[in-house]
PDB file of N, CA and C in Angstrom:
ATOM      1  N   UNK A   1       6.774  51.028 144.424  1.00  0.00           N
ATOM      2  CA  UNK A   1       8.089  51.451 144.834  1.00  0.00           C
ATOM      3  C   UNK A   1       8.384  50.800 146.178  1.00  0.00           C
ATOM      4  N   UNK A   2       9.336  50.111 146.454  1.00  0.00           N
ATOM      5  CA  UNK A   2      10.379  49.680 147.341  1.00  0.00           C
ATOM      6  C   UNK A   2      11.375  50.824 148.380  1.00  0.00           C
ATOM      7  N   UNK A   3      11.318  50.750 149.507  1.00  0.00           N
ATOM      8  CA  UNK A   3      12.493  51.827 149.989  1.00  0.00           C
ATOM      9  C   UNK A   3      12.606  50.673 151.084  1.00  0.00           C
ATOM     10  N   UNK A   4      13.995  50.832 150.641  1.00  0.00           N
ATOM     11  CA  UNK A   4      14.712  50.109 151.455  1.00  0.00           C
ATOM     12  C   UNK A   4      15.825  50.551 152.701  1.00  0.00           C
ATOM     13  N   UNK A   5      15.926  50.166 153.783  1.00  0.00           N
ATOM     14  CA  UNK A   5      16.743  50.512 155.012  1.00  0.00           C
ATOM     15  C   UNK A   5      17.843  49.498 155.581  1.00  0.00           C
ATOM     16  N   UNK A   6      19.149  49.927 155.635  1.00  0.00           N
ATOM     17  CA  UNK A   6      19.572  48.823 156.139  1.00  0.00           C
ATOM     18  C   UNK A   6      20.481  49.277 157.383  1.00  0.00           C
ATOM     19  N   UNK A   7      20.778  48.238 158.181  1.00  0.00           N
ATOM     20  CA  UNK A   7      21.342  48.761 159.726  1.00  0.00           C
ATOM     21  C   UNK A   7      22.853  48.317 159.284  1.00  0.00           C
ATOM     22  N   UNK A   8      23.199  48.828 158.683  1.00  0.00           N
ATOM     23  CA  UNK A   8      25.363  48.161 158.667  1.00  0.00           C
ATOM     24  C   UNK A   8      25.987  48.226 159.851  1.00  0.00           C
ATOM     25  N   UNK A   9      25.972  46.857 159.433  1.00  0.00           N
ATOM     26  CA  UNK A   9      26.847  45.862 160.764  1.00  0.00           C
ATOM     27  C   UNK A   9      27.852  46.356 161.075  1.00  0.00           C
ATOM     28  N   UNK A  10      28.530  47.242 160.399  1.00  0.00           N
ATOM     29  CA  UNK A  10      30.019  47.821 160.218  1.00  0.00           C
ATOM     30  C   UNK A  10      29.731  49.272 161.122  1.00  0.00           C
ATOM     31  N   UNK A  11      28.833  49.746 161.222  1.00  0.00           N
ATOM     32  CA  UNK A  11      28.720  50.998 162.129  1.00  0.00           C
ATOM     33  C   UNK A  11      27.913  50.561 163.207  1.00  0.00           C
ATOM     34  N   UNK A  12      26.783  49.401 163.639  1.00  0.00           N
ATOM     35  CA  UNK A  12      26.847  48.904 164.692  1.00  0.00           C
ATOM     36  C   UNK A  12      27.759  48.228 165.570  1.00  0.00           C
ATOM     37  N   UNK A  13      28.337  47.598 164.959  1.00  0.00           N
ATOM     38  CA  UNK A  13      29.825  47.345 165.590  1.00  0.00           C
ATOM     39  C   UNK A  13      30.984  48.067 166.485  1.00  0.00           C
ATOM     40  N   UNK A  14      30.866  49.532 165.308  1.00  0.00           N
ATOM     41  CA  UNK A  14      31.939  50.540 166.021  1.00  0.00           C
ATOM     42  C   UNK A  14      31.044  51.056 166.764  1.00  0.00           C
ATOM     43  N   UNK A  15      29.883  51.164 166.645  1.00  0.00           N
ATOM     44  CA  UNK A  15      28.951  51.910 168.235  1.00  0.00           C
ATOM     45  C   UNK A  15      29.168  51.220 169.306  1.00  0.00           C
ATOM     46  N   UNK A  16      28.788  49.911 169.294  1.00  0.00           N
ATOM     47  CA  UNK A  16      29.090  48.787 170.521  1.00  0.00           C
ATOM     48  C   UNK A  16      30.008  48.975 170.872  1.00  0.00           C
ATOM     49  N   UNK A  17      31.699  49.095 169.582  1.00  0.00           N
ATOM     50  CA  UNK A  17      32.439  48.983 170.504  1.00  0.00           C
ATOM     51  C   UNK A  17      32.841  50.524 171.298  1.00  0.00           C
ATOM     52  N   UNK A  18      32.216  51.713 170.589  1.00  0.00           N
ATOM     53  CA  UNK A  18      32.791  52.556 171.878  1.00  0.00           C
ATOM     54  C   UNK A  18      31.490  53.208 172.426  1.00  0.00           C
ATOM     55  N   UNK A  19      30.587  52.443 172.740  1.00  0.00           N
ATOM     56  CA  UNK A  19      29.564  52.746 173.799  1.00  0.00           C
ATOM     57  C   UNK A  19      29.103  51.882 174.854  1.00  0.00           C
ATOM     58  N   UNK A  20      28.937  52.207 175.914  1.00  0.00           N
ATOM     59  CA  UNK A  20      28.823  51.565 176.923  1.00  0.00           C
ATOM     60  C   UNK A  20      27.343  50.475 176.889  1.00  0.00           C
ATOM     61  N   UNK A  21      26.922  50.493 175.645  1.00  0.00           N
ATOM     62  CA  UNK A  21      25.304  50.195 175.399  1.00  0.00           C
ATOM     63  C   UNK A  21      25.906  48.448 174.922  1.00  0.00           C
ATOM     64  N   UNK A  22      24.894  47.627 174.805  1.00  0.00           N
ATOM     65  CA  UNK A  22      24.757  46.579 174.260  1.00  0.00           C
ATOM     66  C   UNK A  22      24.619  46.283 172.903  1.00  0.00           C
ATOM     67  N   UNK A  23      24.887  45.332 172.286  1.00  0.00           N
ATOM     68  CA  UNK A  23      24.506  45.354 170.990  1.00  0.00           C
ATOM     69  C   UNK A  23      22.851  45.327 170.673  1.00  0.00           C
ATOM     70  N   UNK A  24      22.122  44.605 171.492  1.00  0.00           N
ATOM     71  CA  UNK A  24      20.915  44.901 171.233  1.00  0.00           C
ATOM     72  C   UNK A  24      19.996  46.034 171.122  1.00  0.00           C
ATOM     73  N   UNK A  25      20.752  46.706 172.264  1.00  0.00           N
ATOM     74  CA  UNK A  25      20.106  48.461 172.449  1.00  0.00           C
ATOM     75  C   UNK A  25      20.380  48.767 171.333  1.00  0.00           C
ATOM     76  N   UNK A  26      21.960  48.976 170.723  1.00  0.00           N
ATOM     77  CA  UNK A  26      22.480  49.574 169.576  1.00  0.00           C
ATOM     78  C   UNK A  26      21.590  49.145 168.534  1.00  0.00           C
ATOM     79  N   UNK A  27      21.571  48.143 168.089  1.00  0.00           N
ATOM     80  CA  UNK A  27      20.487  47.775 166.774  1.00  0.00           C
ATOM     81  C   UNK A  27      19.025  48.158 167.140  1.00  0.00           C
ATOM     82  N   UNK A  28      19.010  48.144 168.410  1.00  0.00           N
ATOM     83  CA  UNK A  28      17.219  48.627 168.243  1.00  0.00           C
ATOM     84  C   UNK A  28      17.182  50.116 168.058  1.00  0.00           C
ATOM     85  N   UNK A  29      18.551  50.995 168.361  1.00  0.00           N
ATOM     86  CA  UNK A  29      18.435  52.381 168.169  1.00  0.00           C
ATOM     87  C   UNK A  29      18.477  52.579 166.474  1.00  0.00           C
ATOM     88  N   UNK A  30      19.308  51.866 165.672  1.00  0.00           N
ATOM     89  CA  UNK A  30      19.707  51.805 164.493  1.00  0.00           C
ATOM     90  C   UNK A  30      17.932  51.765 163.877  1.00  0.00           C
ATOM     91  N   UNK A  31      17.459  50.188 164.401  1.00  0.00           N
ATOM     92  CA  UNK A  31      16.092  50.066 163.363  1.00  0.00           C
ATOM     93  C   UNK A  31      15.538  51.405 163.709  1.00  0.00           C
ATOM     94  N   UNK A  32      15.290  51.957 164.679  1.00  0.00           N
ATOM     95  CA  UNK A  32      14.407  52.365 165.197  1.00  0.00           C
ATOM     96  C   UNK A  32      14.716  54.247 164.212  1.00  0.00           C
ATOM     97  N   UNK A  33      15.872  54.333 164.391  1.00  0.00           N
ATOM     98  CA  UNK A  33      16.208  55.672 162.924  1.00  0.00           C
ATOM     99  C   UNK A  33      15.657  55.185 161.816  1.00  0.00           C
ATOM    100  N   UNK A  34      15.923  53.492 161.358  1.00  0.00           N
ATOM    101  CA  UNK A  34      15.397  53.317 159.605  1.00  0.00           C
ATOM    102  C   UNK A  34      13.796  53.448 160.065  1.00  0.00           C
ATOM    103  N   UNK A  35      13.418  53.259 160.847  1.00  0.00           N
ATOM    104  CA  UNK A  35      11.653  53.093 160.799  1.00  0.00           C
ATOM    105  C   UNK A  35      11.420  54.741 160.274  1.00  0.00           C
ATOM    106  N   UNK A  36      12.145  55.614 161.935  1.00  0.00           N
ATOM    107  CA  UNK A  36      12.013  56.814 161.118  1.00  0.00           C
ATOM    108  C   UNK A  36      11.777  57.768 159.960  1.00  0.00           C
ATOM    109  N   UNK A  37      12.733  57.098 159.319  1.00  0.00           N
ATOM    110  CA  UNK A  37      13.170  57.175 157.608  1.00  0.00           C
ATOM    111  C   UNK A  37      12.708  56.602 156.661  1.00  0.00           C
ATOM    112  N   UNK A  38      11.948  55.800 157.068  1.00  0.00           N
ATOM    113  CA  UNK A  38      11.077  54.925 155.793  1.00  0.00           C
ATOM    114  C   UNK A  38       9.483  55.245 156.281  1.00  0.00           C
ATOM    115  N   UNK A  39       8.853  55.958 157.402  1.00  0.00           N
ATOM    116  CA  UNK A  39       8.196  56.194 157.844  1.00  0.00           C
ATOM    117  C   UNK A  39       7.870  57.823 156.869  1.00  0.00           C
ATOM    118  N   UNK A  40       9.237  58.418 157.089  1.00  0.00           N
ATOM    119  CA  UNK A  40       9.383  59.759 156.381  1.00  0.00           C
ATOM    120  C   UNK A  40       9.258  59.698 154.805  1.00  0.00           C
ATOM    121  N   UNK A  41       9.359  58.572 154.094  1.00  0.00           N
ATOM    122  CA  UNK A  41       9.724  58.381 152.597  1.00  0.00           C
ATOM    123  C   UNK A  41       7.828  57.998 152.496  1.00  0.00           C
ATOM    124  N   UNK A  42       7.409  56.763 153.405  1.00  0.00           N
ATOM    125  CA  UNK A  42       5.969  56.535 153.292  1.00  0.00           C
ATOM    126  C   UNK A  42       5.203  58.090 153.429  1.00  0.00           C
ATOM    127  N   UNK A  43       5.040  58.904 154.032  1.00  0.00           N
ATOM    128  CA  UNK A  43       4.509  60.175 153.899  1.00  0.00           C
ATOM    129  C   UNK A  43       4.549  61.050 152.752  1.00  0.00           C
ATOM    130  N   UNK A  44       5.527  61.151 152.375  1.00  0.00           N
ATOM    131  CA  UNK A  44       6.096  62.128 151.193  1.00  0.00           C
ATOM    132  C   UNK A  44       5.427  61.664 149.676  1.00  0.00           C
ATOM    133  N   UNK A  45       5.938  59.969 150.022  1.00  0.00           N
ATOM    134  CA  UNK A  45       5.278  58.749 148.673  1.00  0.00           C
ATOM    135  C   UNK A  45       3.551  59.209 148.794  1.00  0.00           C
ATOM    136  N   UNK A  46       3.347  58.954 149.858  1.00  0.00           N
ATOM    137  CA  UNK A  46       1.703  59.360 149.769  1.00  0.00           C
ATOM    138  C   UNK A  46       1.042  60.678 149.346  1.00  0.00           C
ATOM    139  N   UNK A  47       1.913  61.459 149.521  1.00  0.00           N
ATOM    140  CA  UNK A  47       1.759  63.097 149.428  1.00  0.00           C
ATOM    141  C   UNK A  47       1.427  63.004 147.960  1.00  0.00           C
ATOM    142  N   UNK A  48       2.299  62.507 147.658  1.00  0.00           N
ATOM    143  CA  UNK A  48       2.640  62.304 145.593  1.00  0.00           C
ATOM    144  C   UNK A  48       1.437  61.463 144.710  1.00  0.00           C
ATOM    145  N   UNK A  49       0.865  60.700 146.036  1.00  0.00           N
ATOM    146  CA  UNK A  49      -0.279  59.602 145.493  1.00  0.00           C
ATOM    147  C   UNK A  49       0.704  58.348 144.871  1.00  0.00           C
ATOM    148  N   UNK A  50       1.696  58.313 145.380  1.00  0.00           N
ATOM    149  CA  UNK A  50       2.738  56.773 145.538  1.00  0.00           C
ATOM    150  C   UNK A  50       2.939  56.084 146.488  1.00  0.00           C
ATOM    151  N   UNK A  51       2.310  54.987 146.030  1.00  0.00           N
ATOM    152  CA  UNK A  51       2.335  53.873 147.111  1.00  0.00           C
ATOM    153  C   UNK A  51       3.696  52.597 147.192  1.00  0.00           C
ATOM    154  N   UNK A  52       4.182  52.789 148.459  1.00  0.00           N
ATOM    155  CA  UNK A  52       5.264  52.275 148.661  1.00  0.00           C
ATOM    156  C   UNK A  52       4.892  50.731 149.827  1.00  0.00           C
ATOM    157  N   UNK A  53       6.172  50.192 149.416  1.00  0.00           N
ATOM    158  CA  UNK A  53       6.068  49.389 150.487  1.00  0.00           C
ATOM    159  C   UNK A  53       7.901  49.760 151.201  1.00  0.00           C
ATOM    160  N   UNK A  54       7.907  49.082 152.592  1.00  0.00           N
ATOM    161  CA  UNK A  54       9.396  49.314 152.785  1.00  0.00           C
ATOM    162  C   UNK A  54       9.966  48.236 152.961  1.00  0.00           C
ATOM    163  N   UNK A  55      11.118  47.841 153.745  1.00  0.00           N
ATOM    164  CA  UNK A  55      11.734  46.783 154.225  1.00  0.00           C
ATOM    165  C   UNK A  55      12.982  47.298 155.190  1.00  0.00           C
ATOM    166  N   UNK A  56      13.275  46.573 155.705  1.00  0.00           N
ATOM    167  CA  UNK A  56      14.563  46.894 156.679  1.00  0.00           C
ATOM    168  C   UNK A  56      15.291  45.514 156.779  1.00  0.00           C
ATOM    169  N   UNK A  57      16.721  45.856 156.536  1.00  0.00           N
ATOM    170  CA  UNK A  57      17.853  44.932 156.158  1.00  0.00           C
ATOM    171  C   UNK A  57      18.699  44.622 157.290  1.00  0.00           C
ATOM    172  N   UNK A  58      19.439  43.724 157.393  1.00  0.00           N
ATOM    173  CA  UNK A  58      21.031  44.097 158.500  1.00  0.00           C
ATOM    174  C   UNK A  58      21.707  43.409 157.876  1.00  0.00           C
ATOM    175  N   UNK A  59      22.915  43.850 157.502  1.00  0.00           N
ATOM    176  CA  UNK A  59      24.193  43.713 157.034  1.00  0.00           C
ATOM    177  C   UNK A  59      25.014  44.403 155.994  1.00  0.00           C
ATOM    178  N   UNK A  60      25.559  44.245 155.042  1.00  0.00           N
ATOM    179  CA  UNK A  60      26.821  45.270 154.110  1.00  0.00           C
ATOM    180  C   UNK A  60      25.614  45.988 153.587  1.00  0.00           C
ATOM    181  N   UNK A  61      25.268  47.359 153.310  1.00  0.00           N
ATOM    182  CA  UNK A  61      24.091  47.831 152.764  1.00  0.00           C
ATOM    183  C   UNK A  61      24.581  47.936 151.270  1.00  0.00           C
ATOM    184  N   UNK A  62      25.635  47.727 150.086  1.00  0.00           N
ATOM    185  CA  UNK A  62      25.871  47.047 149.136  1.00  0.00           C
ATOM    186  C   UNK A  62      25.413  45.782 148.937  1.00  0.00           C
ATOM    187  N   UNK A  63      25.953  45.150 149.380  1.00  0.00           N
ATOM    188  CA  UNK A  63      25.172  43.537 149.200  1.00  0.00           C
ATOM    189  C   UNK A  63      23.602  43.382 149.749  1.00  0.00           C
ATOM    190  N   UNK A  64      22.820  43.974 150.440  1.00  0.00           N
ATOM    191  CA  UNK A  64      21.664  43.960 150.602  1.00  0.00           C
ATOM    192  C   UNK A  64      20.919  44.759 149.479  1.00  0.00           C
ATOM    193  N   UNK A  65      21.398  46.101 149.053  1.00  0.00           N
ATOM    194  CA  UNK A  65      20.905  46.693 148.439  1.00  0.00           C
ATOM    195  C   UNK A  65      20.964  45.698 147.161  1.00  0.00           C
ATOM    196  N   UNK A  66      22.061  45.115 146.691  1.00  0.00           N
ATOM    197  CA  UNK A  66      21.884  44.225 145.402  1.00  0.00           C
ATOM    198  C   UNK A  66      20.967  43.079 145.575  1.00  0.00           C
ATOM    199  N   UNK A  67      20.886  42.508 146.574  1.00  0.00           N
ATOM    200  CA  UNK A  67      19.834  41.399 147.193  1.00  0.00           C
ATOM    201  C   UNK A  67      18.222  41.739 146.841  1.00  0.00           C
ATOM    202  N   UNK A  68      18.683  42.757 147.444  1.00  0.00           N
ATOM    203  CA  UNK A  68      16.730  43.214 147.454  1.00  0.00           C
ATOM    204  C   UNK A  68      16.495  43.902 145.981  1.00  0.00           C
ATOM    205  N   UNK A  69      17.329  43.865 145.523  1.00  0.00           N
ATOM    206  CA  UNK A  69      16.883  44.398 143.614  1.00  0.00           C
ATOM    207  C   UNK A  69      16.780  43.377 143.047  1.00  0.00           C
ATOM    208  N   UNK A  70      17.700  42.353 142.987  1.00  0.00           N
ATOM    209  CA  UNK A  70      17.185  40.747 142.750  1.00  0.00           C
ATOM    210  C   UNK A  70      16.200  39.973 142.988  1.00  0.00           C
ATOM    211  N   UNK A  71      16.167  40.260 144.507  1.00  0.00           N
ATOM    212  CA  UNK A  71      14.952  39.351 144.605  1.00  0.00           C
ATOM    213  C   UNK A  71      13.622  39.805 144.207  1.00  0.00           C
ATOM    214  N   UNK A  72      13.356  41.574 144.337  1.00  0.00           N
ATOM    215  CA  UNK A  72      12.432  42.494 143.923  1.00  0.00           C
ATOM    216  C   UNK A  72      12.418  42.135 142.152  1.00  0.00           C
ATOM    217  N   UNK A  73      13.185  41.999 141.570  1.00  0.00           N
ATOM    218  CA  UNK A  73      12.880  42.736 140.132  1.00  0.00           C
ATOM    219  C   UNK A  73      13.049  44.064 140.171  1.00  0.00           C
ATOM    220  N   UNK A  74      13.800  44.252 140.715  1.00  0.00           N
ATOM    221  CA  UNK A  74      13.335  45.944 140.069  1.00  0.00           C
ATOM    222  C   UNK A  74      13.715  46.378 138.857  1.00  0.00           C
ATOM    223  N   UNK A  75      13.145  47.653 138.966  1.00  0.00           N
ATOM    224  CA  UNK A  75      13.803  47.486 137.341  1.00  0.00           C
ATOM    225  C   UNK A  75      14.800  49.440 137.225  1.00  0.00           C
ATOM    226  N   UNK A  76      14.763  49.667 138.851  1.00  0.00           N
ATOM    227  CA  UNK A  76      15.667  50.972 138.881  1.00  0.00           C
ATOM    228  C   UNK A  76      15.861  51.078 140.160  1.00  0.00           C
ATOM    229  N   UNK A  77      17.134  51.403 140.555  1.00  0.00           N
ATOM    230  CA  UNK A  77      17.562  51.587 141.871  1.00  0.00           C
ATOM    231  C   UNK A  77      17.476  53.188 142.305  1.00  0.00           C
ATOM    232  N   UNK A  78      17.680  53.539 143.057  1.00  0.00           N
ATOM    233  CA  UNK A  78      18.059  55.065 143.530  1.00  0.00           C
ATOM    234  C   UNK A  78      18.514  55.364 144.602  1.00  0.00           C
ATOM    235  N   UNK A  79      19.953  55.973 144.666  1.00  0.00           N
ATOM    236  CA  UNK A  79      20.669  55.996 145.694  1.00  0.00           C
ATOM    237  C   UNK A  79      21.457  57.184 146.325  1.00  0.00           C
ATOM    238  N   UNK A  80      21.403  57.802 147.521  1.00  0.00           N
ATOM    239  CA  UNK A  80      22.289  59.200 147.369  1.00  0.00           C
ATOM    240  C   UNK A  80      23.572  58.549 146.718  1.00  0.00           C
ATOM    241  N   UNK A  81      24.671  60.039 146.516  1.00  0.00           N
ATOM    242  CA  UNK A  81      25.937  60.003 146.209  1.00  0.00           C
ATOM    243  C   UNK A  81      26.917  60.478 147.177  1.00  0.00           C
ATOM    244  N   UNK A  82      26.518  60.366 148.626  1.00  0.00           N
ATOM    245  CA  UNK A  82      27.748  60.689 149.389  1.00  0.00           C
ATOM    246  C   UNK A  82      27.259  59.396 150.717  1.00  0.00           C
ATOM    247  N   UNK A  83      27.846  59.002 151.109  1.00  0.00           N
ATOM    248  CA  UNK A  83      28.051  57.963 152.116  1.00  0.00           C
ATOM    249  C   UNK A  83      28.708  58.448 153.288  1.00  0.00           C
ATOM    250  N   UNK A  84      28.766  57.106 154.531  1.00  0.00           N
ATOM    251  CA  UNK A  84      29.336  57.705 155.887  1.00  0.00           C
ATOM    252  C   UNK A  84      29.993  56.898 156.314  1.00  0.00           C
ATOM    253  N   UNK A  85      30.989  56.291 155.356  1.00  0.00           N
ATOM    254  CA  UNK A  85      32.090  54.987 155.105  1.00  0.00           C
ATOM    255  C   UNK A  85      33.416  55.851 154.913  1.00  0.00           C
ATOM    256  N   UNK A  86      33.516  56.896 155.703  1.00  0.00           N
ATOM    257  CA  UNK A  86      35.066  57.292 155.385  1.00  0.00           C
ATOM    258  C   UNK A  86      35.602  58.490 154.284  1.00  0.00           C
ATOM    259  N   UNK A  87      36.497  59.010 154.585  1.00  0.00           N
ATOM    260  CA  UNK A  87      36.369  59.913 153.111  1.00  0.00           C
ATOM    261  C   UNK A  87      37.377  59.818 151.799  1.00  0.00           C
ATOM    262  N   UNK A  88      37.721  58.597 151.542  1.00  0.00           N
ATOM    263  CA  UNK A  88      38.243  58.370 150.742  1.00  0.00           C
ATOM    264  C   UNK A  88      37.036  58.127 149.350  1.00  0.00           C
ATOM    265  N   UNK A  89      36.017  58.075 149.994  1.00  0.00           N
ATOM    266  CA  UNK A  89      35.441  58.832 148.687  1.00  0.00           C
ATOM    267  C   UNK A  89      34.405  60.068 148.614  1.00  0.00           C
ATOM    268  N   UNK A  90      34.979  61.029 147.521  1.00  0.00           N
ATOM    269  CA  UNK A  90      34.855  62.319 147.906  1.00  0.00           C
ATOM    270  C   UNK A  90      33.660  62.520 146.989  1.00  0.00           C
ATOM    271  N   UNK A  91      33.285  61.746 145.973  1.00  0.00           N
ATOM    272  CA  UNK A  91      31.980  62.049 145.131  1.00  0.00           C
ATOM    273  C   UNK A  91      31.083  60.952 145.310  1.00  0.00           C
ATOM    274  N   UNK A  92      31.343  60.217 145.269  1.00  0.00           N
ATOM    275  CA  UNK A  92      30.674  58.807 145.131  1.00  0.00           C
ATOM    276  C   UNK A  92      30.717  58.271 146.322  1.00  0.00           C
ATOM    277  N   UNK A  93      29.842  57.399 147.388  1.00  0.00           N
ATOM    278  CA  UNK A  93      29.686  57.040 148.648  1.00  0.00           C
ATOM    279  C   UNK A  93      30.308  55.412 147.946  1.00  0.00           C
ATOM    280  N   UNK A  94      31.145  54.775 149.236  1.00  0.00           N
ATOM    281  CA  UNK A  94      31.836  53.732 148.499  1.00  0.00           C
ATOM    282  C   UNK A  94      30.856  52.307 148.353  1.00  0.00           C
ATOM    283  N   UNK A  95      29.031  52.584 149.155  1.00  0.00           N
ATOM    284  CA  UNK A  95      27.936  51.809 149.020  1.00  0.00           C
ATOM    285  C   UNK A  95      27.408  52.046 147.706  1.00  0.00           C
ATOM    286  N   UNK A  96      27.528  53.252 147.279  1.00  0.00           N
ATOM    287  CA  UNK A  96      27.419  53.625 145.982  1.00  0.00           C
ATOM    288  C   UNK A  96      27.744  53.320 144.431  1.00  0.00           C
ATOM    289  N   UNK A  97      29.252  53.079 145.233  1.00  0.00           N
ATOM    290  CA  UNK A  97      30.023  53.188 143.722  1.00  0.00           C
ATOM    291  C   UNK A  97      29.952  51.291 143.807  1.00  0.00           C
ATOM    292  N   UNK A  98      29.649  50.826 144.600  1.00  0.00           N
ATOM    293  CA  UNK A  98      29.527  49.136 144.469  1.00  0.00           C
ATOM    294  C   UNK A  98      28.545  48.816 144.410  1.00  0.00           C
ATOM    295  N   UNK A  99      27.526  49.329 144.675  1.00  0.00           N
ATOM    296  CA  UNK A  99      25.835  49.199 144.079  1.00  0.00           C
ATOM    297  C   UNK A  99      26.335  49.569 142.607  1.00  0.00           C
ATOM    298  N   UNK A 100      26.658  50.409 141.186  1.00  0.00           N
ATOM    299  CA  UNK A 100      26.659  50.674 140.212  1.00  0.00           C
ATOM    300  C   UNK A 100      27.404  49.960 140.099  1.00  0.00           C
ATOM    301  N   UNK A 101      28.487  49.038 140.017  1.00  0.00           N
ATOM    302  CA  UNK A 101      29.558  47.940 139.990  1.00  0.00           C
ATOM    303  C   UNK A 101      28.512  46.771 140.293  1.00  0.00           C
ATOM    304  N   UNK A 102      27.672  46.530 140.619  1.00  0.00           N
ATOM    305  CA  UNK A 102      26.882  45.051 140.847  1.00  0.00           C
ATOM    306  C   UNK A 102      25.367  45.204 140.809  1.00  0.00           C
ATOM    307  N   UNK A 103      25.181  46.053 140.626  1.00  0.00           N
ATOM    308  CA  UNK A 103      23.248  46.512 140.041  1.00  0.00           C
ATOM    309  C   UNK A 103      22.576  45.490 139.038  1.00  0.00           C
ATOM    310  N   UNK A 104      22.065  44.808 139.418  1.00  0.00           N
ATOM    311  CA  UNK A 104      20.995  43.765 138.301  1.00  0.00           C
ATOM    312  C   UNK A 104      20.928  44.677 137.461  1.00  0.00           C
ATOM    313  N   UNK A 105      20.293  46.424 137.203  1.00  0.00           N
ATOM    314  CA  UNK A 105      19.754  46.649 136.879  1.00  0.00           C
ATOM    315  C   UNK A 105      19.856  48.632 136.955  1.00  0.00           C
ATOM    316  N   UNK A 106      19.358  49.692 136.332  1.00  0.00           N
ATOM    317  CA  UNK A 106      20.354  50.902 135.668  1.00  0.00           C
ATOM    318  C   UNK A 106      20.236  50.853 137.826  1.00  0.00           C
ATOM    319  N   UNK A 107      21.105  52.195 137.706  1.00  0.00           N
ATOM    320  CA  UNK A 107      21.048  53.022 139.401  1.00  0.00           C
ATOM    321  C   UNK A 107      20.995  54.570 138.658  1.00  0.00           C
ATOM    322  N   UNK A 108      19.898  55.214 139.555  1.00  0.00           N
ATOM    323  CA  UNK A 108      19.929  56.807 139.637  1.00  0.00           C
ATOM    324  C   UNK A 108      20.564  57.149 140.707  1.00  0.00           C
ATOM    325  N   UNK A 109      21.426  57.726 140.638  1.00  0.00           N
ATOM    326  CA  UNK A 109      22.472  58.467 141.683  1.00  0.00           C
ATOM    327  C   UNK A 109      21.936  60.248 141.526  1.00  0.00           C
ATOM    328  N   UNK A 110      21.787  60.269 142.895  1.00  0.00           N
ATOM    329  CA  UNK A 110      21.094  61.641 143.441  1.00  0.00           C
ATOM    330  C   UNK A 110      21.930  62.247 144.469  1.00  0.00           C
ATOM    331  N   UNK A 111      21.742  63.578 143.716  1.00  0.00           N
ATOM    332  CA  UNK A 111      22.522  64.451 145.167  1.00  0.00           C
ATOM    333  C   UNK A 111      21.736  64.474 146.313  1.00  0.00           C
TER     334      UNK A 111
END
């Protein structure tokens, strides 16, 4: 199993632009939550006796997420169903609903 993290450029951006921080600080705060979080998924995977590997991305986390299923093979994605892209979508996260629109391959969508 694969877990993947990605830093979207699109919410580092709006941090930079309304924080007094740098872009570098900003992305090292960003990786530094996915380490968190893939740190938290490696524990849990192990708990289960599943061995994971991770990765960490930067850019559209749609188009990375389709990237890294391609280049992986995978052969199943899994993704929450609510996102932090706005609320024009109220069931489906809009990284979501374009990962299942461009998936090599099926997607499990999880609450």
């Amino acid at each position: 199993m694969t877990v993947l993290y990605v830093v979207d450029e699109l919410v580092l951006n709006e941090l930079v632009r309304f924080s007094k921080r740098s872009p570098k600080e900003v992305e090292a705060e960003l990786e530094e939550q996915g380490r968190r979080y893939l740190n938290l998924a490696r524990k849990d995977a192990e708990r289960h006796g599943i061995a994971i590997s991770s990765l960490t991305h930067r850019g559209d986390p749609f188009e990375e997420v389709v990237a890294a299923a391609r280049q992986l093979g995978a052969d199943l994605i899994i993704m929450g169903h609510t996102g932090r892209r706005g609320t024009s979508r109220v069931l489906i996260g809009s990284v979501t609903e374009r990962v299942l629109d461009y998936a090599p391959c099926p997607v499990l969508v999880m609450k």
